[in-house]
N, C-alpha and C. Protein backbone atom coordinates (compact mmCIF):
# COMPACT_ATOMS: atom_id res chain seq x y z
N UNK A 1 87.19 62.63 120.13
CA UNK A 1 87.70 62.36 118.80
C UNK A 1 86.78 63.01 117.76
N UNK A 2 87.27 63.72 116.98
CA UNK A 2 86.77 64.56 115.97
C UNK A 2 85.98 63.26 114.49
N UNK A 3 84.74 63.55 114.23
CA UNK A 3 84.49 62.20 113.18
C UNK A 3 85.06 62.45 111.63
N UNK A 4 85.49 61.59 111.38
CA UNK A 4 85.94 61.78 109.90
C UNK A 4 85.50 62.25 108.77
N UNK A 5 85.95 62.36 108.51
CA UNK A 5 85.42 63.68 106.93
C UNK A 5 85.59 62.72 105.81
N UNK A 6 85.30 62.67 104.48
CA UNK A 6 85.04 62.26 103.55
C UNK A 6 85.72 63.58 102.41
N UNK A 7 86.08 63.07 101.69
CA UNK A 7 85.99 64.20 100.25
C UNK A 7 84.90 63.74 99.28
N UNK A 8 84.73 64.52 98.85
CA UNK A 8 83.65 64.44 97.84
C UNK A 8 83.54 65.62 96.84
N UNK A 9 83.33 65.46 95.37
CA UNK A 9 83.57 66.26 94.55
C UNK A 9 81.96 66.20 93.79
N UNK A 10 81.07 68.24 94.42
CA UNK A 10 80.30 68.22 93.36
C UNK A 10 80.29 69.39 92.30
N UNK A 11 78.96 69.26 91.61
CA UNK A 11 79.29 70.51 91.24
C UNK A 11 77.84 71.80 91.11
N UNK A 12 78.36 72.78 91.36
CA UNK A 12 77.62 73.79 91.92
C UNK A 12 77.53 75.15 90.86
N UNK A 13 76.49 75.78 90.43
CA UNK A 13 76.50 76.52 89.83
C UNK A 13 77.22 78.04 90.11
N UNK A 14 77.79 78.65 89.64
CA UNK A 14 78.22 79.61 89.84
C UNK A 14 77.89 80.68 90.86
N UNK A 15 77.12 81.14 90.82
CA UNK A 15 76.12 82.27 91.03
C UNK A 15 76.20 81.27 92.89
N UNK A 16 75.77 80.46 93.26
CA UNK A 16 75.39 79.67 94.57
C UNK A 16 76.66 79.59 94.91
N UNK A 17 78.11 79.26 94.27
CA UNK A 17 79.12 79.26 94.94
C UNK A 17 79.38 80.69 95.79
N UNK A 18 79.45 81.13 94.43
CA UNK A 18 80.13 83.21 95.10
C UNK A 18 78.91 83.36 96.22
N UNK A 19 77.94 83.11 96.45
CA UNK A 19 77.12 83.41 97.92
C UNK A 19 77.27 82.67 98.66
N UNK A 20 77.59 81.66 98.64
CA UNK A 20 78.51 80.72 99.75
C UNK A 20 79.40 80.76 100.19
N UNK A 21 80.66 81.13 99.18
CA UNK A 21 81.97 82.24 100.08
C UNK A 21 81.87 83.15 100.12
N UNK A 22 80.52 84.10 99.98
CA UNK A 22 80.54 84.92 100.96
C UNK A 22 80.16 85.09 102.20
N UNK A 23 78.93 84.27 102.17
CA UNK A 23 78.71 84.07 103.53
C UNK A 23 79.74 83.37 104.43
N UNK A 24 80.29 82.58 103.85
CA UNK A 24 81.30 81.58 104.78
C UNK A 24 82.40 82.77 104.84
N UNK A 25 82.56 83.42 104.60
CA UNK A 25 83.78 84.89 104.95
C UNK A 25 83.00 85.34 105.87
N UNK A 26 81.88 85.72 105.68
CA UNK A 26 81.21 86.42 107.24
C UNK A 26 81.18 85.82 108.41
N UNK A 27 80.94 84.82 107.88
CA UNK A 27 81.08 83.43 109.04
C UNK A 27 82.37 83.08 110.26
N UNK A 28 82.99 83.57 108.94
CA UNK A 28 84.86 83.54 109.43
C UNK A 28 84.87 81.65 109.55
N UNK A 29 84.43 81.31 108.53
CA UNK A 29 84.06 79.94 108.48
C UNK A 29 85.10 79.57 107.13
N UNK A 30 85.43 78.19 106.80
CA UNK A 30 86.26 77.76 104.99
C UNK A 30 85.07 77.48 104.15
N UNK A 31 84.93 77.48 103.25
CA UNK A 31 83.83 77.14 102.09
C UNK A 31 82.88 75.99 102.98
N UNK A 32 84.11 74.81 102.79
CA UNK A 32 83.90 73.48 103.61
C UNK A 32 83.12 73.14 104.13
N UNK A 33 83.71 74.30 105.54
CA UNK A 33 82.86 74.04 107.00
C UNK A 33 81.49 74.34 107.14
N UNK A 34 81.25 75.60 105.76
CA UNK A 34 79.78 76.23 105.83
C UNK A 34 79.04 75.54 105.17
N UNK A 35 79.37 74.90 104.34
CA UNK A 35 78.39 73.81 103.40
C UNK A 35 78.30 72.85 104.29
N UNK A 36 79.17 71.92 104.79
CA UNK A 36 79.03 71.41 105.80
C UNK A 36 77.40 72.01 107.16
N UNK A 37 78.05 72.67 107.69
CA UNK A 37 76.94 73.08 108.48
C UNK A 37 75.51 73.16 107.94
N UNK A 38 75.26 74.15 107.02
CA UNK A 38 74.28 74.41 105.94
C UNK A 38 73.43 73.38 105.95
N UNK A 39 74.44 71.96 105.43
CA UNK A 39 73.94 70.50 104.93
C UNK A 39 73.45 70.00 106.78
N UNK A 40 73.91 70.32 107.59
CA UNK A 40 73.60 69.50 108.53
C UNK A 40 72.13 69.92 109.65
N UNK A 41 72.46 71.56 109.30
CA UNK A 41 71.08 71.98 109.56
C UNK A 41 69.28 72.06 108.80
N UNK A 42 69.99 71.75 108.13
CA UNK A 42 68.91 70.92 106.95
C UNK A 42 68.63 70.00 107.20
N UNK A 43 69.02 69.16 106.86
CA UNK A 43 68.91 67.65 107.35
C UNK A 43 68.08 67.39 108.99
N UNK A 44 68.91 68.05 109.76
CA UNK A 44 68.00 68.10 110.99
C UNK A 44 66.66 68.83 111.55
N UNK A 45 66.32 69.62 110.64
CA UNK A 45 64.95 70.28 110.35
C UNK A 45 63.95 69.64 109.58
N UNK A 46 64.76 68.79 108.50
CA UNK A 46 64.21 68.07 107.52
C UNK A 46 63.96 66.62 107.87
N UNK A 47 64.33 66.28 108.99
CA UNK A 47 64.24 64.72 109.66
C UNK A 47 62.69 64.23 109.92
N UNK A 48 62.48 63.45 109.17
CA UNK A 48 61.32 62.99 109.54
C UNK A 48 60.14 63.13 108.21
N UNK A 49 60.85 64.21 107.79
CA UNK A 49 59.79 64.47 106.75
C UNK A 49 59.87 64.08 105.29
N UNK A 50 59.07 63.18 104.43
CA UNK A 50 59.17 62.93 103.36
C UNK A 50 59.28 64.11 102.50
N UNK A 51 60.34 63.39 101.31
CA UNK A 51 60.57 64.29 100.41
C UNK A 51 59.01 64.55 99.42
């Protein structure tokens, strides 16, 4: 079973969006999925460690 998704609305400066769909086009990835990922490989590099 696939885990559920959430919506959530932020907001992102310009300039960081357009390099995010682009990379997520190289990716052959949706905006979504790459922020998604992005956020999750972070987080798991970042585990453990105070901000």
């Amino acid at each position: 079973m696939k885990p559920l998704k959430t919506k959530v609305s932020i907001t992102l400066d310009t300039d960081l969006i357009e390099q995010l769909k682009a990379l997520a086009e190289a990716d052959d990835r949706s905006f979504s999925q790459y922020i998604n990922l992005i956020l999750k490989e972070f987080l798991a590099q970042n585990r453990g460690k105070k901000p």
